[in-house]
N, C-alpha and C. Protein backbone atom coordinates (compact mmCIF):
# COMPACT_ATOMS: atom_id res chain seq x y z
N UNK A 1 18.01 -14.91 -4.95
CA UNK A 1 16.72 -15.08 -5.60
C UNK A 1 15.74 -14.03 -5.07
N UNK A 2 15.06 -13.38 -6.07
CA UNK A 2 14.30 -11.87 -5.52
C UNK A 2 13.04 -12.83 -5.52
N UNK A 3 12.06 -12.82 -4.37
CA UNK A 3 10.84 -13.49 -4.36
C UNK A 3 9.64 -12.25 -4.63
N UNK A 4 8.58 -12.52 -5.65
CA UNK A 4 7.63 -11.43 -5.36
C UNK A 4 6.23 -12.34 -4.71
N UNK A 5 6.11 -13.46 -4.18
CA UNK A 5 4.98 -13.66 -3.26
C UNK A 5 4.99 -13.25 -1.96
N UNK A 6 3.60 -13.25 -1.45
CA UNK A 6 3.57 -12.82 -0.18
C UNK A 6 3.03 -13.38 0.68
N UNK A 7 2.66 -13.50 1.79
CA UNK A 7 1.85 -14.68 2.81
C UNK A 7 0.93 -13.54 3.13
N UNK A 8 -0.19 -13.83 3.59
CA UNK A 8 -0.93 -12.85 4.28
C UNK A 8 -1.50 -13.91 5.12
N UNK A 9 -1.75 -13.60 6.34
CA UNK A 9 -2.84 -14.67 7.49
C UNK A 9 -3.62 -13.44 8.30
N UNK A 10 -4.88 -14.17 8.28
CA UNK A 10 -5.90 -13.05 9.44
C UNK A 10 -6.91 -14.05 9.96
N UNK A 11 -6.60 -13.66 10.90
CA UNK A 11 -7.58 -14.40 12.36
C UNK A 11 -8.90 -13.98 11.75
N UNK A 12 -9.80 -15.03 12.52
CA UNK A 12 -10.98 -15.26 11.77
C UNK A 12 -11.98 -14.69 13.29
N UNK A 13 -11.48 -14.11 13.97
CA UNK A 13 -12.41 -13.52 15.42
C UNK A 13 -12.43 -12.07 14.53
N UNK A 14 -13.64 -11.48 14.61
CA UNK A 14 -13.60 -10.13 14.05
C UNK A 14 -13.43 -10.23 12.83
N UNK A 15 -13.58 -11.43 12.03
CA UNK A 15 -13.53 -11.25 10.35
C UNK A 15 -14.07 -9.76 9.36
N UNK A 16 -15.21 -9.39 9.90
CA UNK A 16 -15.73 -8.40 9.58
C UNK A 16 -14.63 -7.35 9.30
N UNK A 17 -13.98 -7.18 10.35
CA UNK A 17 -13.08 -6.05 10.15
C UNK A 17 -11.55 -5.99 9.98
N UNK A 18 -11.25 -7.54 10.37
CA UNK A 18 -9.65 -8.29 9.96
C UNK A 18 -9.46 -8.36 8.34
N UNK A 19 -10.48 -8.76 8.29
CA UNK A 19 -10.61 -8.67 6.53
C UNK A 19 -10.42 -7.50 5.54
N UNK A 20 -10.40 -6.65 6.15
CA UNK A 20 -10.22 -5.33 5.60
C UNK A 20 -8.76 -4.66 5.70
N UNK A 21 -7.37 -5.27 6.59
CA UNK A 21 -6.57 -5.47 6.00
C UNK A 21 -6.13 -5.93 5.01
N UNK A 22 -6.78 -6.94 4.85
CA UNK A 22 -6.57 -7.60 3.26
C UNK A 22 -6.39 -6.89 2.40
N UNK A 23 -8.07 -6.05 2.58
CA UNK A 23 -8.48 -5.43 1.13
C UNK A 23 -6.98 -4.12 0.85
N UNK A 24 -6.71 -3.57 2.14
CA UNK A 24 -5.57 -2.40 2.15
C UNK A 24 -4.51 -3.30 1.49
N UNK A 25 -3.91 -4.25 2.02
CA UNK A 25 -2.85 -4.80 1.51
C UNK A 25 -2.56 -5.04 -0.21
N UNK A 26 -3.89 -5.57 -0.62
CA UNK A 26 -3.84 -5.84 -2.12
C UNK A 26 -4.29 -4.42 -2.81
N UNK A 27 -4.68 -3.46 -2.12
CA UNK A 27 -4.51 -2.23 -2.73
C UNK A 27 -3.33 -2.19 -3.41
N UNK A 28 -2.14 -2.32 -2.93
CA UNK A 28 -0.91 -2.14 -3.23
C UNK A 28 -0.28 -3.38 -3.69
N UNK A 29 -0.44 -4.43 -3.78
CA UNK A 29 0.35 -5.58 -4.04
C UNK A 29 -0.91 -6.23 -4.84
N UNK A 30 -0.64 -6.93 -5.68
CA UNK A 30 -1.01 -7.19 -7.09
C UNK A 30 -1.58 -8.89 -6.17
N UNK A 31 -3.29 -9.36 -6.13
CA UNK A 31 -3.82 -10.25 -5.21
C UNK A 31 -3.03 -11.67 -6.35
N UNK A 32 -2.90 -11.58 -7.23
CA UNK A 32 -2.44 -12.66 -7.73
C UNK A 32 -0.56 -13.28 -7.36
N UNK A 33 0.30 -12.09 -6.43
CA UNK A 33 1.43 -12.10 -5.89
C UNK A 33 1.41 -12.49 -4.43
N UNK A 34 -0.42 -12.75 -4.01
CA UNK A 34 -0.58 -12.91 -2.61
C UNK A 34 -1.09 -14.54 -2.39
N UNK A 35 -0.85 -15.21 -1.58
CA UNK A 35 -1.47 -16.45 -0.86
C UNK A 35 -2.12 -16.03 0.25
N UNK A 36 -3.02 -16.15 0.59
CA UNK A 36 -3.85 -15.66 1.54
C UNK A 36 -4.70 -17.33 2.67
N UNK A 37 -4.04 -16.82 4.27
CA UNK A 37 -4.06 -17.90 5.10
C UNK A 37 -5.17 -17.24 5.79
N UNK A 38 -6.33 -18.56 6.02
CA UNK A 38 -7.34 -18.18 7.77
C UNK A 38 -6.35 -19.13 8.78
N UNK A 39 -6.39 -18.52 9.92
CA UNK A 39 -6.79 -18.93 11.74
C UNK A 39 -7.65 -18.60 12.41
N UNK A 40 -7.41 -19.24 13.72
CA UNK A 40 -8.83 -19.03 14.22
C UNK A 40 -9.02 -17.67 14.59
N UNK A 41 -7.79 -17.61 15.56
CA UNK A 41 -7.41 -16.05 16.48
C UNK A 41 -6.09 -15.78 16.28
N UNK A 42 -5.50 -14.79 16.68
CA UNK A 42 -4.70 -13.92 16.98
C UNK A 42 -3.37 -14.75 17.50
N UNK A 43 -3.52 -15.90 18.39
CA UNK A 43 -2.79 -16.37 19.15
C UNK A 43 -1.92 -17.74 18.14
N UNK A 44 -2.91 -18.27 17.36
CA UNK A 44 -2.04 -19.11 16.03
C UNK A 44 -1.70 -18.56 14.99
N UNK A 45 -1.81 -16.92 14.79
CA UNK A 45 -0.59 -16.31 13.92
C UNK A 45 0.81 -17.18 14.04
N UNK A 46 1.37 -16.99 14.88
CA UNK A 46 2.59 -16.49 15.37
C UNK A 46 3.68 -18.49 14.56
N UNK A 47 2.95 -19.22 14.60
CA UNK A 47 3.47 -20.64 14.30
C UNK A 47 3.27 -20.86 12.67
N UNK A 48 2.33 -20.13 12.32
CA UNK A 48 1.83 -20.61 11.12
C UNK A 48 2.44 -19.47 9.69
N UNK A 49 2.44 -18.51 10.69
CA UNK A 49 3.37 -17.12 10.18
C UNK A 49 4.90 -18.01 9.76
N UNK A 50 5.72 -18.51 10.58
CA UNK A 50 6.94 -19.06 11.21
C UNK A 50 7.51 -20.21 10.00
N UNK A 51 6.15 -20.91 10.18
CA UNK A 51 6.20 -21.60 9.21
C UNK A 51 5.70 -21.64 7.69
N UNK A 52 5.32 -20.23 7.14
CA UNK A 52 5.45 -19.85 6.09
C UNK A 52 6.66 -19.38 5.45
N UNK A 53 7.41 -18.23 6.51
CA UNK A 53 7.70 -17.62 6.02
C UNK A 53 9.76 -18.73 6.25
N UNK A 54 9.51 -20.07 6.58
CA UNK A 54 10.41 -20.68 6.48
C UNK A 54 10.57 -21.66 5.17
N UNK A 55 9.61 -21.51 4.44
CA UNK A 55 9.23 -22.26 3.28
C UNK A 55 10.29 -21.70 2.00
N UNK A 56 10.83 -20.20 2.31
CA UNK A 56 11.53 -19.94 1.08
C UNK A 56 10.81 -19.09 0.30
N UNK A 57 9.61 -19.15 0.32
CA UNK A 57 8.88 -18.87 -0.74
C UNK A 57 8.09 -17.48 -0.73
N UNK A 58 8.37 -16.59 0.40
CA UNK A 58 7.82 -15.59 0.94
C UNK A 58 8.77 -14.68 0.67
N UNK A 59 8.71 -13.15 0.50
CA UNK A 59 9.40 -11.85 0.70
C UNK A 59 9.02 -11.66 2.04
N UNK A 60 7.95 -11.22 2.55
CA UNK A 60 7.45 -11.03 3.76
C UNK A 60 5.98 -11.74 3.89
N UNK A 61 5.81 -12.30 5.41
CA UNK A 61 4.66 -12.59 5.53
C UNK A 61 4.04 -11.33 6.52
N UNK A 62 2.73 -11.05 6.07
CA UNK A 62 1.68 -10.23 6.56
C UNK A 62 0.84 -10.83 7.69
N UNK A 63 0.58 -10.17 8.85
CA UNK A 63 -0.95 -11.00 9.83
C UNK A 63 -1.45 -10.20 10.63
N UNK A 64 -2.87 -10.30 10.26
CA UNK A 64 -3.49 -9.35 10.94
C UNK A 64 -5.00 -10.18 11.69
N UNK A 65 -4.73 -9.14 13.17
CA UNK A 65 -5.93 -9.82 14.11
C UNK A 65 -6.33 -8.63 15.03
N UNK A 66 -7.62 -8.66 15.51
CA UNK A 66 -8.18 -7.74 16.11
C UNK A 66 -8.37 -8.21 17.08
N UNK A 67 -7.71 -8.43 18.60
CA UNK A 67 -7.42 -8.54 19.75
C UNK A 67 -8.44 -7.69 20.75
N UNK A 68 -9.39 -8.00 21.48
CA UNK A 68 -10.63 -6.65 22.18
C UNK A 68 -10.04 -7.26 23.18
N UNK A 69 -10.91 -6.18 24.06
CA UNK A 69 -10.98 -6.28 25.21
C UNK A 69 -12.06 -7.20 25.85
N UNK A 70 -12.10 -7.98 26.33
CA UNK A 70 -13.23 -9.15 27.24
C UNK A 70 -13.37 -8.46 27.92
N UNK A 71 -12.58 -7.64 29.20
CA UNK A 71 -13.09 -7.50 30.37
C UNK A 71 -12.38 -7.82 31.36
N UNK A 72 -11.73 -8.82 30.74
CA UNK A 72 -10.93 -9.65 31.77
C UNK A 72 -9.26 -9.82 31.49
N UNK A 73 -8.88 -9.04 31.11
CA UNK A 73 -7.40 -8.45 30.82
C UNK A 73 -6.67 -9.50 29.91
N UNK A 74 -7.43 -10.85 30.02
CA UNK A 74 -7.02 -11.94 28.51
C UNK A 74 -6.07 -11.48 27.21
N UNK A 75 -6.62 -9.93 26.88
CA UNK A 75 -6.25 -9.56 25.77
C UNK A 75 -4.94 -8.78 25.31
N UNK A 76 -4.66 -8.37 27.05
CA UNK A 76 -3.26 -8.13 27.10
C UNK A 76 -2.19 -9.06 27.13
N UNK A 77 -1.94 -10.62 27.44
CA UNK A 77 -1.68 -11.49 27.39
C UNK A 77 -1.34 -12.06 26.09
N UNK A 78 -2.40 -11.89 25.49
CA UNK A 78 -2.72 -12.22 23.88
C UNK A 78 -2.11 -11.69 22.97
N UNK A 79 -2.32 -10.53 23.05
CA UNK A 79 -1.48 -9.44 21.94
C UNK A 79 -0.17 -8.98 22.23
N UNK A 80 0.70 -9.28 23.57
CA UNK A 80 2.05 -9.10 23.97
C UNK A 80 2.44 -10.86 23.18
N UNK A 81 2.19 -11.86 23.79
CA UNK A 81 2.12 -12.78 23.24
C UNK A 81 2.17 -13.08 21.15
N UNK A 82 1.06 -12.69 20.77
CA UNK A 82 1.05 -12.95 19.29
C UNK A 82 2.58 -12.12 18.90
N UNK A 83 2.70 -10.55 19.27
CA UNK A 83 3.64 -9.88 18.91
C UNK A 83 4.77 -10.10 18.83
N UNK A 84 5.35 -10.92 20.09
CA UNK A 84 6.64 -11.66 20.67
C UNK A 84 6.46 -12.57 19.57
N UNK A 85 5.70 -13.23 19.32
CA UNK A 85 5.64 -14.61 18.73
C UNK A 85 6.33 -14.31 17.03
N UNK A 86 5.34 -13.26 16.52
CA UNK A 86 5.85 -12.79 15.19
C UNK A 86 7.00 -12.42 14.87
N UNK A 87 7.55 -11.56 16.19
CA UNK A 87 8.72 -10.96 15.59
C UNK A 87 9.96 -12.44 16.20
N UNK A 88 10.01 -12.75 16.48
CA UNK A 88 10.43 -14.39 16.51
C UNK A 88 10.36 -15.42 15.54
N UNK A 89 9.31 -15.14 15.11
CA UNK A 89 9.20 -15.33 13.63
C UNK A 89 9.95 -15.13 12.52
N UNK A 90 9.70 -13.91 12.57
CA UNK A 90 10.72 -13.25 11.37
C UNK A 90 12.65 -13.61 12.04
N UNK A 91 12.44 -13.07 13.40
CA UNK A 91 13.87 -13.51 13.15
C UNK A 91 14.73 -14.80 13.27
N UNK A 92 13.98 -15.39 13.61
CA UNK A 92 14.00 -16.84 13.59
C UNK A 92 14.11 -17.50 11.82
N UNK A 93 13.54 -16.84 11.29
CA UNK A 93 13.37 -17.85 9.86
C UNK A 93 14.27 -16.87 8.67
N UNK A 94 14.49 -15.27 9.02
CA UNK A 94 15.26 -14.06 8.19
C UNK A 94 14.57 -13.82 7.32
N UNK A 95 12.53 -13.98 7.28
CA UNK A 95 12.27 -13.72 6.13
C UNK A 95 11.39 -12.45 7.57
N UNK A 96 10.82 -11.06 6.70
CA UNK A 96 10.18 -9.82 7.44
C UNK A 96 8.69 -10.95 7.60
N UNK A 97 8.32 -10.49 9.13
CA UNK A 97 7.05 -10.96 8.99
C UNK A 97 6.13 -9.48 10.09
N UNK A 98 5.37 -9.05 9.39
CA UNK A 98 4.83 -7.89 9.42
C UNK A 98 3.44 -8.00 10.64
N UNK A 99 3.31 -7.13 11.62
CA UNK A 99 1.84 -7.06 11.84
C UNK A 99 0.92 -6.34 12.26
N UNK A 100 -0.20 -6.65 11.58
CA UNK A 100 -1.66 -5.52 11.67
C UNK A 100 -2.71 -6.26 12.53
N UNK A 101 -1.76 -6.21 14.11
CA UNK A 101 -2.84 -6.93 15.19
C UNK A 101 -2.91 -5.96 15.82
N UNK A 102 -4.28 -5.06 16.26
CA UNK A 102 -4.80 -4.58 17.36
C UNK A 102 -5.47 -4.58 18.61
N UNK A 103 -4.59 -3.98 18.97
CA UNK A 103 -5.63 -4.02 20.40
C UNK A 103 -5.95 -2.95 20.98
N UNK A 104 -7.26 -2.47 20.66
CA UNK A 104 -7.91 -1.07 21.16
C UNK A 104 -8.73 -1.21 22.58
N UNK A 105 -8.24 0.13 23.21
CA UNK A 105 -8.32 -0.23 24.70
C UNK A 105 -10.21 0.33 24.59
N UNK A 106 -10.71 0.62 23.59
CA UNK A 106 -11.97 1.36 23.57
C UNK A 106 -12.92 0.85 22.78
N UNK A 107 -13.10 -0.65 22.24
CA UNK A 107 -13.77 -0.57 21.51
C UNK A 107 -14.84 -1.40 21.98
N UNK A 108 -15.99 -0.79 21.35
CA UNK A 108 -17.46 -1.48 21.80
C UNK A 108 -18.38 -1.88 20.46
N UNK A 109 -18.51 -3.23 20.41
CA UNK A 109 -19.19 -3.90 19.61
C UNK A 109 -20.28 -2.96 19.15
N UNK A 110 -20.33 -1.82 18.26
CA UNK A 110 -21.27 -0.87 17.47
C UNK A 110 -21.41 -1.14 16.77
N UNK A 111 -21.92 -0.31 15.75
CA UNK A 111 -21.78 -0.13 13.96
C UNK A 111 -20.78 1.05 14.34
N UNK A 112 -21.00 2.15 14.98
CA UNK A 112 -20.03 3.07 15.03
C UNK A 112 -18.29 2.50 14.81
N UNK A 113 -18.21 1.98 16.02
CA UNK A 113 -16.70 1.09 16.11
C UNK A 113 -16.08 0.68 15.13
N UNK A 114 -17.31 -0.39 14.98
CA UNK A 114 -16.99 -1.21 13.64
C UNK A 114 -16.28 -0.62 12.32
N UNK A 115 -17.30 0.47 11.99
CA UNK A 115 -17.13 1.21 11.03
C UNK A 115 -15.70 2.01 10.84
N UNK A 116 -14.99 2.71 12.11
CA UNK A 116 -14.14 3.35 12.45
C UNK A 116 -13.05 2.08 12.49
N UNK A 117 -13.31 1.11 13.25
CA UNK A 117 -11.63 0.14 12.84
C UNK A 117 -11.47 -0.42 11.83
N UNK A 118 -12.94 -0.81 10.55
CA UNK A 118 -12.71 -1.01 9.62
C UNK A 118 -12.07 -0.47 8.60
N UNK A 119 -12.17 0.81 8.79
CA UNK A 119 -11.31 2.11 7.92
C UNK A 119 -10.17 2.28 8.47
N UNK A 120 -9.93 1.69 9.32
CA UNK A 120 -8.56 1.72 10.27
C UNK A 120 -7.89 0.64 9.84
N UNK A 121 -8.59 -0.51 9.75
CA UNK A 121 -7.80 -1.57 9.38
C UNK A 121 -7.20 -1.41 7.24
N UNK A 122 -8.10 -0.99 7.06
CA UNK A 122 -7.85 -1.08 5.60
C UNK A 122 -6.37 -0.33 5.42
N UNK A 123 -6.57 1.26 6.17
CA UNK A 123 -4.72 1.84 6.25
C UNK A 123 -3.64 1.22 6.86
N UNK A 124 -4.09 0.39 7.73
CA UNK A 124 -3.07 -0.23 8.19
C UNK A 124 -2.37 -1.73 6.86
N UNK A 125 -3.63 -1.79 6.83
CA UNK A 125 -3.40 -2.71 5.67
C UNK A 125 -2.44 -2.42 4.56
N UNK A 126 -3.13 -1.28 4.18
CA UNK A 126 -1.70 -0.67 3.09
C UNK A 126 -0.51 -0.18 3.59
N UNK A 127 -0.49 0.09 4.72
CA UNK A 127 0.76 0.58 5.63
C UNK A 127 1.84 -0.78 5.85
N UNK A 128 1.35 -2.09 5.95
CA UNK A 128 2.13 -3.57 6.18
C UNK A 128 2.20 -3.54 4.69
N UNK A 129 1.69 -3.11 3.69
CA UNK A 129 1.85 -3.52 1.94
C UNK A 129 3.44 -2.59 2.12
N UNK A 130 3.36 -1.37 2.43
CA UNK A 130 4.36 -0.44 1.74
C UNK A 130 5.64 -0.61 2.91
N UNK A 131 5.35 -1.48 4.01
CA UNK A 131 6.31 -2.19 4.68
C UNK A 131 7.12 -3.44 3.78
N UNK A 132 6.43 -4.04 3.83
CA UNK A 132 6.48 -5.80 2.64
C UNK A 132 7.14 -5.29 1.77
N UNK A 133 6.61 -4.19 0.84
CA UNK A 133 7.62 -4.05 -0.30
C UNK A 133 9.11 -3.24 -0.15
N UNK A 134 8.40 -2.32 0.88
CA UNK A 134 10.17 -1.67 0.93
C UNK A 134 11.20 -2.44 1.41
N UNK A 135 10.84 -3.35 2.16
CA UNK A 135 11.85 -4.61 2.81
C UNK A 135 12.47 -5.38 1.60
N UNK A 136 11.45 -5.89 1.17
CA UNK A 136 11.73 -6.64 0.12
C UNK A 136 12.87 -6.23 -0.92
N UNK A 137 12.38 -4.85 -1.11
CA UNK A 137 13.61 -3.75 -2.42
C UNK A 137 14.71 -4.18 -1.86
N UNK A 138 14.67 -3.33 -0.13
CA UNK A 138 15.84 -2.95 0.50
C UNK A 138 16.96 -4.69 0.44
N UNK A 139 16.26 -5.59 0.91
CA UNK A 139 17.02 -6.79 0.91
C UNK A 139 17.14 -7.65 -0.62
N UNK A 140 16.24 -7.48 -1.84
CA UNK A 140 16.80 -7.63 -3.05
C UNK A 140 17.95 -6.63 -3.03
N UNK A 141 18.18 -5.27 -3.31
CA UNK A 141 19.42 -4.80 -2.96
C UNK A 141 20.78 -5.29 -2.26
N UNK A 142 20.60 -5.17 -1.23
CA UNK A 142 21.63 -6.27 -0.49
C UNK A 142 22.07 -7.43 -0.81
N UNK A 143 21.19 -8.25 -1.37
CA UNK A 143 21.70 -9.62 -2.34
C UNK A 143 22.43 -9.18 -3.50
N UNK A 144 22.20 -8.53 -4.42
CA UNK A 144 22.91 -8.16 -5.48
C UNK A 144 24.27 -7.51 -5.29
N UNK A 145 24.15 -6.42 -3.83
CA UNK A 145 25.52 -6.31 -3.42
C UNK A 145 26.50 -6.75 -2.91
N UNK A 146 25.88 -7.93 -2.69
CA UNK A 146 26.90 -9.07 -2.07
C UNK A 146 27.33 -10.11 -3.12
């Protein structure tokens, strides 16, 4: 069965600029082929991802979170963590589960920043779209050849 929906989830810390994966993602993938999930942070990707993309009903699930720096090294913890978690995910359930979580060792609450990971996030965004779909081809392929 070739699936064309998709999961997308984005942490709701940094919405401002998590959200703008989105917008990259549905650049390329048609928003009516997308279900689109909130969390809070970065750290309940990884279960909710797991359990989408065990539903059947997914080609790939998408998640994206913007992980900073506190100060207090929390964020390295966090984002080794979410990462482990995702790709556990995916292989845990055999559906691709993709992700556009950062963690920039430089960023300072600006408009400058802002501005710069928001345009960052949007390519990355389309960069997990043209991931999602080539997976998707590549493993519709493989079903038919089997």
């Amino acid at each position: 069965m070739t699936h064309t929906r998709y999961a997308f989830i984005k942490a709701n810390w940094h919405a401002d600029i998590v959200n703008r994966a989105l917008d990259g993602f549905l650049d390329l993938i048609p928003a009516e082929q997308v279900d689109i999930y909130d969390v809070p942070g970065a750290f309940e990707m990884p279960l909710l991802a797991r359990d989408l993309a065990q539903t059947g009903r997914y080609a790939a699930v998408a998640c994206a979170a913007f992980v900073v720096d506190g100060g207090i090294y929390r964020h390295d913890f966090v984002a080794q963590a979410v990462v482990d978690g995702l790709m556990r995910a995916g292989l845990d359930s055999g559906v691709p589960v993709l992700s556009v979580s950062l963690t920039p060792h430089q960023y300072q609450e600006t408009a400058h920043h802002n501005a710069i990971f928001a345009a960052h996030f949007v390519e990355k965004g389309r960069e997990v779209a043209r991931a999602a779909l080539q997976i998707a081809a590549t493993r519709a392929r493989l079903a038919q050849a089997a």
